[in-house]
PDB file of N, CA and C in Angstrom:
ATOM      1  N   UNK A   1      94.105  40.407-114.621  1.00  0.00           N
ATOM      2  CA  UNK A   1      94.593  40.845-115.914  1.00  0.00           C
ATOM      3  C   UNK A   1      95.010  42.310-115.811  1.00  0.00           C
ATOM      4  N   UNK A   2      96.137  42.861-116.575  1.00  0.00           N
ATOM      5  CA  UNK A   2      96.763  44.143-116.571  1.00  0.00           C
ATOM      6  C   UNK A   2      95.803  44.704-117.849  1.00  0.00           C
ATOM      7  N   UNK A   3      95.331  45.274-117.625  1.00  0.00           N
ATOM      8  CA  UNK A   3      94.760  46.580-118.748  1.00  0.00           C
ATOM      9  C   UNK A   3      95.739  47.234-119.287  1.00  0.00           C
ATOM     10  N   UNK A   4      95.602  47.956-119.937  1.00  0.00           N
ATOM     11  CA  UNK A   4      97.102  49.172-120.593  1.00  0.00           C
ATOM     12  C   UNK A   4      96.115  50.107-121.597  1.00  0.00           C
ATOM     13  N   UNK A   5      95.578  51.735-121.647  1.00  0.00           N
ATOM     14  CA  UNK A   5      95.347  51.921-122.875  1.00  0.00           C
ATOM     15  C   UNK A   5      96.329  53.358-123.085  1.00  0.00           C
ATOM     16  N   UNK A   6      96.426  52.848-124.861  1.00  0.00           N
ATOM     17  CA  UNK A   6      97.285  53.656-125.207  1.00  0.00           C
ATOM     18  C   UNK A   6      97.185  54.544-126.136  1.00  0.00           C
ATOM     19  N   UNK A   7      96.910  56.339-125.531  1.00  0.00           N
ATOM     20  CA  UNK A   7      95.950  56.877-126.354  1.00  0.00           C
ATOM     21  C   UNK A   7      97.047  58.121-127.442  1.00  0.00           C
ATOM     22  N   UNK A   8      97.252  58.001-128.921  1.00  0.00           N
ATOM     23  CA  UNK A   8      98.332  58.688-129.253  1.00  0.00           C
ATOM     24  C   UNK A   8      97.452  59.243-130.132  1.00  0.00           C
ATOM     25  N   UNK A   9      98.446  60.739-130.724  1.00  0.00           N
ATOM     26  CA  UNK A   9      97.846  61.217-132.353  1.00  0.00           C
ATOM     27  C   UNK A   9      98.077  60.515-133.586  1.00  0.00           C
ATOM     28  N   UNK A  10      96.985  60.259-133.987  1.00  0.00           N
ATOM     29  CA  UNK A  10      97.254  60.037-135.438  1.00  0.00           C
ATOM     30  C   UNK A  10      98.632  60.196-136.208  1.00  0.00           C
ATOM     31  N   UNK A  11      99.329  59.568-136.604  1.00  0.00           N
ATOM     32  CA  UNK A  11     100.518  59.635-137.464  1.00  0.00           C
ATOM     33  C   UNK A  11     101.898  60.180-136.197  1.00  0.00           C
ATOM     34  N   UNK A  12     101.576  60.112-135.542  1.00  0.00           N
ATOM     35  CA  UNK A  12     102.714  60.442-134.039  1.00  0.00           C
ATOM     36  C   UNK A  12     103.823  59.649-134.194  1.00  0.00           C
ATOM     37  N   UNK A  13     103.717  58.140-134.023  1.00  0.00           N
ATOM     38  CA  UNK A  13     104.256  56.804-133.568  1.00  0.00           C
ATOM     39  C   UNK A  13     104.633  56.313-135.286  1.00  0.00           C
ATOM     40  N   UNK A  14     105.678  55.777-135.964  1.00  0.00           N
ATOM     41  CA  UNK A  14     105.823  54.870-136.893  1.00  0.00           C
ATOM     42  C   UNK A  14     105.395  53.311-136.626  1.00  0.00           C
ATOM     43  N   UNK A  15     105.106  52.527-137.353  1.00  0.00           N
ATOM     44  CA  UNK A  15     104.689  51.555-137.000  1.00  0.00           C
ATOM     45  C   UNK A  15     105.631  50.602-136.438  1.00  0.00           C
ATOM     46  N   UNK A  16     106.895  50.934-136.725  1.00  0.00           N
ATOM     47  CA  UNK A  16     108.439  50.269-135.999  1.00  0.00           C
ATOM     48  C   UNK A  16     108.159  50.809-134.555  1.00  0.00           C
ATOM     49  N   UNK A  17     107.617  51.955-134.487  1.00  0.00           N
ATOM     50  CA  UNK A  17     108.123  52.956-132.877  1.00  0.00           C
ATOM     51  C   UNK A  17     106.764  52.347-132.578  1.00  0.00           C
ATOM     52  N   UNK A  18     105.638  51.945-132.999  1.00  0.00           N
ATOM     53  CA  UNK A  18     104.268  51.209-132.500  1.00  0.00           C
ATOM     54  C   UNK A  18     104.734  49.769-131.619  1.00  0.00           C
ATOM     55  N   UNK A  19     105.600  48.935-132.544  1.00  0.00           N
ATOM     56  CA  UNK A  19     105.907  47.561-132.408  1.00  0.00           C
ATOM     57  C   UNK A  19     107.052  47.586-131.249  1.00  0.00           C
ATOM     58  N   UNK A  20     107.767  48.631-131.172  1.00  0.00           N
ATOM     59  CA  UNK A  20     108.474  48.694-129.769  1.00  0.00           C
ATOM     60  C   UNK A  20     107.617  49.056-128.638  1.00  0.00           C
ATOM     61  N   UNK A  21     107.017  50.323-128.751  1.00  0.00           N
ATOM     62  CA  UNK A  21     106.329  50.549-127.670  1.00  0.00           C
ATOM     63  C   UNK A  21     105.070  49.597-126.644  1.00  0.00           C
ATOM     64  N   UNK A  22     105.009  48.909-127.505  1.00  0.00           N
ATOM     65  CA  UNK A  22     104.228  47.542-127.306  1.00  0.00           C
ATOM     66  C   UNK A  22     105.093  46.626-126.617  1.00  0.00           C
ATOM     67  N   UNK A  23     106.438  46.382-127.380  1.00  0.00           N
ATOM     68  CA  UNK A  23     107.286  44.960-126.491  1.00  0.00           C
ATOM     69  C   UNK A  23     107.476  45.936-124.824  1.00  0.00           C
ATOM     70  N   UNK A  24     108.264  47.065-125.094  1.00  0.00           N
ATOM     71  CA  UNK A  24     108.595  47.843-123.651  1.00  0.00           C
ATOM     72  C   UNK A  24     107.489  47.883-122.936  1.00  0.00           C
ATOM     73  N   UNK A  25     106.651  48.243-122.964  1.00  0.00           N
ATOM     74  CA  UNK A  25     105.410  48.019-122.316  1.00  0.00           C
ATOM     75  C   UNK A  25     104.787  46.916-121.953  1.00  0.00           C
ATOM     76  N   UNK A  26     104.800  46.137-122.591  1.00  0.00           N
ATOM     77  CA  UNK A  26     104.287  44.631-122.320  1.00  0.00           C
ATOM     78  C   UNK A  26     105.922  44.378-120.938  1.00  0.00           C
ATOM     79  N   UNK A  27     107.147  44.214-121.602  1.00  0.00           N
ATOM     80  CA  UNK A  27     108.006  43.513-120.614  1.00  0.00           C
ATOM     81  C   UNK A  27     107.876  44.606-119.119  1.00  0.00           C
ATOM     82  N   UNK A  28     107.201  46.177-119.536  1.00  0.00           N
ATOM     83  CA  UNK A  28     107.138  46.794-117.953  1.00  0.00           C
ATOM     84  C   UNK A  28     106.034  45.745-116.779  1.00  0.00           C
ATOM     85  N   UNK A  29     104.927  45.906-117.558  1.00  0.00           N
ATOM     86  CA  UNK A  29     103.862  45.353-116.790  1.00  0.00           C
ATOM     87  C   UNK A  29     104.332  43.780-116.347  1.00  0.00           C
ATOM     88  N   UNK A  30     105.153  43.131-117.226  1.00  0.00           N
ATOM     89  CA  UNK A  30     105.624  41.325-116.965  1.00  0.00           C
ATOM     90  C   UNK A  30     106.840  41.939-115.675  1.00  0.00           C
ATOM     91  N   UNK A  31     107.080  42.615-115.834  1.00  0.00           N
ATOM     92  CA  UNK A  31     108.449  42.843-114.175  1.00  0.00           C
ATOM     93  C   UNK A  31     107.860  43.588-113.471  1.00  0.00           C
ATOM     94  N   UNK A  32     107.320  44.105-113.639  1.00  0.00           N
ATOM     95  CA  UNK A  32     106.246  45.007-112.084  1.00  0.00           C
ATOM     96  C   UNK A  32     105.071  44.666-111.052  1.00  0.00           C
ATOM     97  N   UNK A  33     104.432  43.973-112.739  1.00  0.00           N
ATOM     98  CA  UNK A  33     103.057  42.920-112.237  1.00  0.00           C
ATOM     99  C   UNK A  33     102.847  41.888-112.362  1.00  0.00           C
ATOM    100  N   UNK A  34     103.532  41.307-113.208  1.00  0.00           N
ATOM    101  CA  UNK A  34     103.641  39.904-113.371  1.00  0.00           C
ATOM    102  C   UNK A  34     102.787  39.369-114.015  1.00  0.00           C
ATOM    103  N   UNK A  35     102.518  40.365-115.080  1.00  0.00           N
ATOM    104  CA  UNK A  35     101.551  39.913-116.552  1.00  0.00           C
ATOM    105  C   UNK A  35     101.921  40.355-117.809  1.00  0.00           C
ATOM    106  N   UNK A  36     101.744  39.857-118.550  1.00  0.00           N
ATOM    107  CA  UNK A  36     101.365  40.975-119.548  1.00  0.00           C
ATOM    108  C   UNK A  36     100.058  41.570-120.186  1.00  0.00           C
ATOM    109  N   UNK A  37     100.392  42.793-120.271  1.00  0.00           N
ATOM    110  CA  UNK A  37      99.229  43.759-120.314  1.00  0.00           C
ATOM    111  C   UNK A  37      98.458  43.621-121.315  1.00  0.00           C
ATOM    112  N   UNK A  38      97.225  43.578-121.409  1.00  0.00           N
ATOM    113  CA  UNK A  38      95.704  43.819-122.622  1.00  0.00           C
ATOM    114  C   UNK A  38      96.102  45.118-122.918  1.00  0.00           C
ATOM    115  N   UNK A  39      96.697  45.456-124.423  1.00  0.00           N
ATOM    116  CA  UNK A  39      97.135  46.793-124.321  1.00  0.00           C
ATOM    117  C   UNK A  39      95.843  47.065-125.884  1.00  0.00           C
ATOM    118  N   UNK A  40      94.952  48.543-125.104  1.00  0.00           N
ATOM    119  CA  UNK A  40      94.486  48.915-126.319  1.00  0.00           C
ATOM    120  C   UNK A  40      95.120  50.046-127.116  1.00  0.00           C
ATOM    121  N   UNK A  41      95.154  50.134-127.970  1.00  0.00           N
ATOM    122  CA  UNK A  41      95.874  51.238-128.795  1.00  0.00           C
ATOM    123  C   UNK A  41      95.028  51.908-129.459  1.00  0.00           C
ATOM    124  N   UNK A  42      94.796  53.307-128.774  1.00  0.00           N
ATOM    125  CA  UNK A  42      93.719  54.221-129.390  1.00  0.00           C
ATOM    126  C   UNK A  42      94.174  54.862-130.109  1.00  0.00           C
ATOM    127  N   UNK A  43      93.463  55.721-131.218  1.00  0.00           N
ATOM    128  CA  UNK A  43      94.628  56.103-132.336  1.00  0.00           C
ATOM    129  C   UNK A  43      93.874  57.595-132.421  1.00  0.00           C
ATOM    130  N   UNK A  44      94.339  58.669-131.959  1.00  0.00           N
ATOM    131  CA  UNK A  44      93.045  59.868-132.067  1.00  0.00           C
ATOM    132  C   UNK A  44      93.887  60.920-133.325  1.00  0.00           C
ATOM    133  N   UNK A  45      92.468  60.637-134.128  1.00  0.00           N
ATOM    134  CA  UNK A  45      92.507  61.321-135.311  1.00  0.00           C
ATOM    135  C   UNK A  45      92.979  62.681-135.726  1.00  0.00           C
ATOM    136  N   UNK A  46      93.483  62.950-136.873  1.00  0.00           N
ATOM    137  CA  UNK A  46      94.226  64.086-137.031  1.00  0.00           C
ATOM    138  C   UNK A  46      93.118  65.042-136.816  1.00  0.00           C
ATOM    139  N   UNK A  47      93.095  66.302-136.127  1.00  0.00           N
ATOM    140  CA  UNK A  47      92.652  67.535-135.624  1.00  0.00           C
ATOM    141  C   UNK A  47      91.300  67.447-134.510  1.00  0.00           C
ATOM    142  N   UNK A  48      91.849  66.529-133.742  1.00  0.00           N
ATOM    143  CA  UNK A  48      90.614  65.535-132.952  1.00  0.00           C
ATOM    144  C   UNK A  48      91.602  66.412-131.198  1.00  0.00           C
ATOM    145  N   UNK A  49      92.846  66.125-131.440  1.00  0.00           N
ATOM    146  CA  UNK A  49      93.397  66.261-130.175  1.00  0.00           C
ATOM    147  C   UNK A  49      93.619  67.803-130.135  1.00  0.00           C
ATOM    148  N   UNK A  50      93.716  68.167-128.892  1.00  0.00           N
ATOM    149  CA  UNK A  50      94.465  69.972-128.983  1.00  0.00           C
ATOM    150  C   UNK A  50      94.857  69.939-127.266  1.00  0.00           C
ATOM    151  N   UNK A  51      95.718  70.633-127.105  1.00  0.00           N
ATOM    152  CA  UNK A  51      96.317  71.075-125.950  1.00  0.00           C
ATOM    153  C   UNK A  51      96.746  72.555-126.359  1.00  0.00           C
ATOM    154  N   UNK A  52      95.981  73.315-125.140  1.00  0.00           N
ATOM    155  CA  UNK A  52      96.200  74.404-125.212  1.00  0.00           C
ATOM    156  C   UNK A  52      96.155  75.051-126.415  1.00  0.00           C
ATOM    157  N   UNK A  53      94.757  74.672-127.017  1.00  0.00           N
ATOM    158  CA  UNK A  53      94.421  75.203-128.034  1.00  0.00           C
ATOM    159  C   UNK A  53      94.936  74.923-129.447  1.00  0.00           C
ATOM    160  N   UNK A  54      95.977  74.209-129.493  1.00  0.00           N
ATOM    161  CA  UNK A  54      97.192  73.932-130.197  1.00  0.00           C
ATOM    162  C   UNK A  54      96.915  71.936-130.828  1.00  0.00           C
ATOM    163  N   UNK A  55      97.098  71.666-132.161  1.00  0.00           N
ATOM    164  CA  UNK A  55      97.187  70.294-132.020  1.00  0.00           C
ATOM    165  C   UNK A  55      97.803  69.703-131.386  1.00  0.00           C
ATOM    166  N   UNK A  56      97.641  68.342-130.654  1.00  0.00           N
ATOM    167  CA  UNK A  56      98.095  67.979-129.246  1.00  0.00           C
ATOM    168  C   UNK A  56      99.570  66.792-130.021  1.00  0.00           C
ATOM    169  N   UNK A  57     100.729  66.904-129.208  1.00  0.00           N
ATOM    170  CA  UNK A  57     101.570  65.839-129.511  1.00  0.00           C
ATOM    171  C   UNK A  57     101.529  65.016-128.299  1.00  0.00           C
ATOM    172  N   UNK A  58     100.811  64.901-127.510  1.00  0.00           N
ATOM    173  CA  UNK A  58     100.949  64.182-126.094  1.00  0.00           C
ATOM    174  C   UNK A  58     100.291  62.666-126.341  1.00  0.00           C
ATOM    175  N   UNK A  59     100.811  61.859-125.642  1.00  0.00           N
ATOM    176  CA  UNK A  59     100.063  60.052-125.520  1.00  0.00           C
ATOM    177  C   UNK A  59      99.936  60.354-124.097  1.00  0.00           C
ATOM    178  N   UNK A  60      99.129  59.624-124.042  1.00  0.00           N
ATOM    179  CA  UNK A  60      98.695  59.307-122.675  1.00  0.00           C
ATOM    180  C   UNK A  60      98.277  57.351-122.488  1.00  0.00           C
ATOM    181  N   UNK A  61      99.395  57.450-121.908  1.00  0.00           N
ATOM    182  CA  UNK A  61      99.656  55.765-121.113  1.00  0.00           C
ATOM    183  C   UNK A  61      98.953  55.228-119.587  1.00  0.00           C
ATOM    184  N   UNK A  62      97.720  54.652-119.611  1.00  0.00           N
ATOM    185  CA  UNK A  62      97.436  54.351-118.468  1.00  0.00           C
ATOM    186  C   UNK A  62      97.087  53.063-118.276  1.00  0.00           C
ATOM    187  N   UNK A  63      97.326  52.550-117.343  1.00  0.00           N
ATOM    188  CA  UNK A  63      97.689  50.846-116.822  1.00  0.00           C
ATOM    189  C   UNK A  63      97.149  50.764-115.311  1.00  0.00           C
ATOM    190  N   UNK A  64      96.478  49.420-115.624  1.00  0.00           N
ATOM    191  CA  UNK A  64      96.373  48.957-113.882  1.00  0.00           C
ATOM    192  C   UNK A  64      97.301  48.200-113.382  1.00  0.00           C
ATOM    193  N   UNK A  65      97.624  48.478-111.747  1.00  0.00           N
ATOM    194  CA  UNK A  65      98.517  47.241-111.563  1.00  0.00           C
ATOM    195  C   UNK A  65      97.941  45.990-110.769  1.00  0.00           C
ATOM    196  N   UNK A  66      98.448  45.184-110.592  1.00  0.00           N
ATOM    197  CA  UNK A  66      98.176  44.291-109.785  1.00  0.00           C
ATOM    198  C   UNK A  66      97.879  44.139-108.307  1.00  0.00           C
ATOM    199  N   UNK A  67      97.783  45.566-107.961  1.00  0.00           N
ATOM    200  CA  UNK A  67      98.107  45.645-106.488  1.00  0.00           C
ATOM    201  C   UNK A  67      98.008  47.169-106.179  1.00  0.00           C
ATOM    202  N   UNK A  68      96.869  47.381-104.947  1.00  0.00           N
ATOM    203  CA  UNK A  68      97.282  48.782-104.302  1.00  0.00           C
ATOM    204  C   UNK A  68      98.748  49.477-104.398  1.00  0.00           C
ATOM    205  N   UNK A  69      99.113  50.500-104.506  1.00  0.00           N
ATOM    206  CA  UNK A  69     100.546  50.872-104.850  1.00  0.00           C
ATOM    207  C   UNK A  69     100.579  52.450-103.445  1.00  0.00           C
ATOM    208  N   UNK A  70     101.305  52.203-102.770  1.00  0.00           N
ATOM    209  CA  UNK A  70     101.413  53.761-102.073  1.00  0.00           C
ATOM    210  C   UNK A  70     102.058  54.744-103.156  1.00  0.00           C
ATOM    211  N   UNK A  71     102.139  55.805-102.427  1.00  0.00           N
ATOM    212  CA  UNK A  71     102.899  56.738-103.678  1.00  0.00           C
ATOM    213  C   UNK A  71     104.314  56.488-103.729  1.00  0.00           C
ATOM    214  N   UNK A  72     105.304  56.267-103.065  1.00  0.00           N
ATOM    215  CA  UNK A  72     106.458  55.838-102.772  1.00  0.00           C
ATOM    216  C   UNK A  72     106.404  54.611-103.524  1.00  0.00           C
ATOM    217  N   UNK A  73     105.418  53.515-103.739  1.00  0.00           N
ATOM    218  CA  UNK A  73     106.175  52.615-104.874  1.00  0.00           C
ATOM    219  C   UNK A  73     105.284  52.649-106.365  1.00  0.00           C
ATOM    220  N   UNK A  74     104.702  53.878-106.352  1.00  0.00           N
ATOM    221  CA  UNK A  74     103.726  54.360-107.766  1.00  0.00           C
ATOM    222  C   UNK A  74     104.795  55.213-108.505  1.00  0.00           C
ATOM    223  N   UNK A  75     105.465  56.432-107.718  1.00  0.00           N
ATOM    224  CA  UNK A  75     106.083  57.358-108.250  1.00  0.00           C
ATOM    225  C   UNK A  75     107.187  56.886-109.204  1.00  0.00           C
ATOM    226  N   UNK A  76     107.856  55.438-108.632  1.00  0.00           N
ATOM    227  CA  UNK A  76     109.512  55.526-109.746  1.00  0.00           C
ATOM    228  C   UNK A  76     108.978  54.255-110.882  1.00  0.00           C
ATOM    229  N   UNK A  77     107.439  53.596-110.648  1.00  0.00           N
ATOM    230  CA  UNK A  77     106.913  53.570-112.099  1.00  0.00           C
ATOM    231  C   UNK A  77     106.539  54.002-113.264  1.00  0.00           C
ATOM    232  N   UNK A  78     105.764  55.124-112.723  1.00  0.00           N
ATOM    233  CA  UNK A  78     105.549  56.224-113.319  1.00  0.00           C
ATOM    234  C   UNK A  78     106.792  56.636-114.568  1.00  0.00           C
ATOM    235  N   UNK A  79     107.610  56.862-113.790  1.00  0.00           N
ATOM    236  CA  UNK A  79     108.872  57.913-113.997  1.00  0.00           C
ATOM    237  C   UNK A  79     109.108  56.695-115.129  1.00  0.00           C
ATOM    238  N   UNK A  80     109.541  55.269-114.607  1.00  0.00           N
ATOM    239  CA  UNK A  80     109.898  54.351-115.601  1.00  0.00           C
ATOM    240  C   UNK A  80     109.170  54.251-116.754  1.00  0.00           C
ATOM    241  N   UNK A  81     107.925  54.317-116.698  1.00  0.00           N
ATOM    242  CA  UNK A  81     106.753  53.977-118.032  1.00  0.00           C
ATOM    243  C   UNK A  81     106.715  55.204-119.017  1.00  0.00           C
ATOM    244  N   UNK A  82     106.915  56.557-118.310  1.00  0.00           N
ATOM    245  CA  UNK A  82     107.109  57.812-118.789  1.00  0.00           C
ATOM    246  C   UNK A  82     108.129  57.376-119.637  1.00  0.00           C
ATOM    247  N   UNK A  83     109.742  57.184-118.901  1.00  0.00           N
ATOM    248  CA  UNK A  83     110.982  57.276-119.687  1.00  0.00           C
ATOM    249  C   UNK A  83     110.864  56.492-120.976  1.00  0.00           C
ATOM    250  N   UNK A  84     110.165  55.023-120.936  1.00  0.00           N
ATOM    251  CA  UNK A  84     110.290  54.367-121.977  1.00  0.00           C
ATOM    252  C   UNK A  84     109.349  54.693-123.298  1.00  0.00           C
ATOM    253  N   UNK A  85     108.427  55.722-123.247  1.00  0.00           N
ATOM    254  CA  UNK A  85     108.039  55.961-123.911  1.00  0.00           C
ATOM    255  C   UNK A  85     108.466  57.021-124.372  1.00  0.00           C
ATOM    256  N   UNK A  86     109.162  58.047-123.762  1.00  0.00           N
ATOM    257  CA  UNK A  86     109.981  59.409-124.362  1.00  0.00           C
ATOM    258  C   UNK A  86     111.145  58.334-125.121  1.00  0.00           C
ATOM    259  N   UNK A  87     111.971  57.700-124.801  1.00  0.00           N
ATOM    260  CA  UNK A  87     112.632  57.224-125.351  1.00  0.00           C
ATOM    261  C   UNK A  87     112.758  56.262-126.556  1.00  0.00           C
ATOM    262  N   UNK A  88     111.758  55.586-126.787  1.00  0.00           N
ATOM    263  CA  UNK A  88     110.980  54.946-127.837  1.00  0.00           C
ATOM    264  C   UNK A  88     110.334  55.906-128.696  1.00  0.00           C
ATOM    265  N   UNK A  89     109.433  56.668-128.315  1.00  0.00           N
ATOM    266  CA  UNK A  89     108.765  57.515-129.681  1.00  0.00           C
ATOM    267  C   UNK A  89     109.248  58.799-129.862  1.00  0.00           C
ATOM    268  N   UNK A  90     110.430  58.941-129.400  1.00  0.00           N
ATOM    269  CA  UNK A  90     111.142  60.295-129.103  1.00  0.00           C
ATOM    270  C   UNK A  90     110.192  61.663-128.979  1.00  0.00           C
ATOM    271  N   UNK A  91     109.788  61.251-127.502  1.00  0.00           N
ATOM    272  CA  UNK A  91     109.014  62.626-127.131  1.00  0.00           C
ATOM    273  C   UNK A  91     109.177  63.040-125.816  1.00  0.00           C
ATOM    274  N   UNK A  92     109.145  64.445-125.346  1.00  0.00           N
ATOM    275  CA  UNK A  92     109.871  64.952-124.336  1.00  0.00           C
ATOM    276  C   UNK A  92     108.781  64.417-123.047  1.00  0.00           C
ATOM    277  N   UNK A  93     109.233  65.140-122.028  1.00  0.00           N
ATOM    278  CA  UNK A  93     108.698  64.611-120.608  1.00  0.00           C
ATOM    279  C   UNK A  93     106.990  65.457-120.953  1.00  0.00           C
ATOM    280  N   UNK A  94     107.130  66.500-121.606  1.00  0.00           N
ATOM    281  CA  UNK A  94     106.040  67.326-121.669  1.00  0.00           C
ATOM    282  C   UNK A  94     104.836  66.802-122.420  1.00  0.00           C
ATOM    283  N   UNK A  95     105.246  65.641-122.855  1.00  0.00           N
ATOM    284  CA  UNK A  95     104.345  64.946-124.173  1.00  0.00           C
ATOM    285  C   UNK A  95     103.571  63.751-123.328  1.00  0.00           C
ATOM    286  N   UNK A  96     104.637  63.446-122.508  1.00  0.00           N
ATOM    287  CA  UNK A  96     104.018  62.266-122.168  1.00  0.00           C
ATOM    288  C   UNK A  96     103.298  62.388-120.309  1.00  0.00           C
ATOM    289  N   UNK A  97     101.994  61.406-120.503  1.00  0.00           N
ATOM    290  CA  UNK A  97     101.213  61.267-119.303  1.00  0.00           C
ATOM    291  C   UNK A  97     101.055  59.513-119.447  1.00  0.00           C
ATOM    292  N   UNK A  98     101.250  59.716-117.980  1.00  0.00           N
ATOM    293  CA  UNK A  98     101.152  58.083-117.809  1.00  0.00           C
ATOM    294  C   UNK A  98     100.318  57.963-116.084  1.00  0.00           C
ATOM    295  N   UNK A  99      99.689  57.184-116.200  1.00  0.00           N
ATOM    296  CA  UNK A  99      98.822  57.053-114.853  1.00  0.00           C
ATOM    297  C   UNK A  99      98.997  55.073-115.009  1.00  0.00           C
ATOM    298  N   UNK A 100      98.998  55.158-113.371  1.00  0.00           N
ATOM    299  CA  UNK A 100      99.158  53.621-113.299  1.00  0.00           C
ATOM    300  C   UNK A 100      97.853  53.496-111.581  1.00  0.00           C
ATOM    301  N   UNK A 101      96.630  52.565-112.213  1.00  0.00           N
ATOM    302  CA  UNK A 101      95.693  52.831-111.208  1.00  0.00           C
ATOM    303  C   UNK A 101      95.873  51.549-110.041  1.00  0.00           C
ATOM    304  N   UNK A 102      95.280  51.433-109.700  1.00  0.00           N
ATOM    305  CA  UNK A 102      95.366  50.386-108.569  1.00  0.00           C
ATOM    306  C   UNK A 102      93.663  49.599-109.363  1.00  0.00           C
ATOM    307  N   UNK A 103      93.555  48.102-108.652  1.00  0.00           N
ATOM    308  CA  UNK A 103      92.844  47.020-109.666  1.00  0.00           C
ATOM    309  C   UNK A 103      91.621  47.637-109.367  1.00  0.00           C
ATOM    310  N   UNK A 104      90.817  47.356-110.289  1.00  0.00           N
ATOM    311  CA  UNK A 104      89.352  47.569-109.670  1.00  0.00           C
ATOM    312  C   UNK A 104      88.497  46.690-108.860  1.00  0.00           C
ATOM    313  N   UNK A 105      87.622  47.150-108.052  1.00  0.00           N
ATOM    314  CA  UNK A 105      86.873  45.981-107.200  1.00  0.00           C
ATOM    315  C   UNK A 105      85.489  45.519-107.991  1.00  0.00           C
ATOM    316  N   UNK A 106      85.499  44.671-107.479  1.00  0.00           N
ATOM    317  CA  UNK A 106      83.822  43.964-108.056  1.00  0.00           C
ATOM    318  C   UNK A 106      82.847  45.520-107.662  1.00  0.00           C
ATOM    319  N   UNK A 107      82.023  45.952-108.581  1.00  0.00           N
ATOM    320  CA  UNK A 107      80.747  46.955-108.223  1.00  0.00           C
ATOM    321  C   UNK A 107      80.873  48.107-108.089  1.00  0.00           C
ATOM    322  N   UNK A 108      83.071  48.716-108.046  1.00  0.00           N
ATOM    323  CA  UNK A 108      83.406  50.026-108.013  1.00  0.00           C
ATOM    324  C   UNK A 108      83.922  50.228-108.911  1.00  0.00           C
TER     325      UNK A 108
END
């Protein structure tokens, strides 16, 4: 199973830009890994987040894949899962973090 959690600010995302970011995400993980993803959607409360001292506009997108990944075939996922979410919730490269892990083992 693909995990996905998806951690945004409070009132960030419209619930239209929620319901996309969900299909794009779901169809990344169905062409990369060949699932679709258990996506949780964390919702962090207004004056809960801060970056750099500052209320935070950043999501942070992280997913397992199906498979050990070297960095050479991690890096232009990345870049892909990044883009679709700057482009969907209209937020710059600076907003967005995305980590994509490799599966977990039984006991680690």
């Amino acid at each position: 199973m693909i995990h996905c959690v998806c951690m945004v600010q409070e009132g960030q995302v419209s619930p239209g830009q929620e319901a996309e970011l969900r299909r794009e995400t779901s169809a990344f993980a169905a062409r990369h890994f060949g699932a679709e993803p258990q996506i949780n959607w964390v919702r962090i409360a207004k004056g809960n987040g801060f970056t750099e001292a500052k209320p935070s506009n950043s999501v942070i997108v992280s997913m397992n894949a199906d498979r050990s990944l070297a960095p050479s075939a991690r890096e232009p996922l990345l870049r892909e899962l990044c883009e679709i979410w700057e482009r969907s919730a209209g937020l710059s490269p600076n907003e967005v973090v995305t980590v994509i892990r490799d599966p977990q083992t039984q006991g680690g």
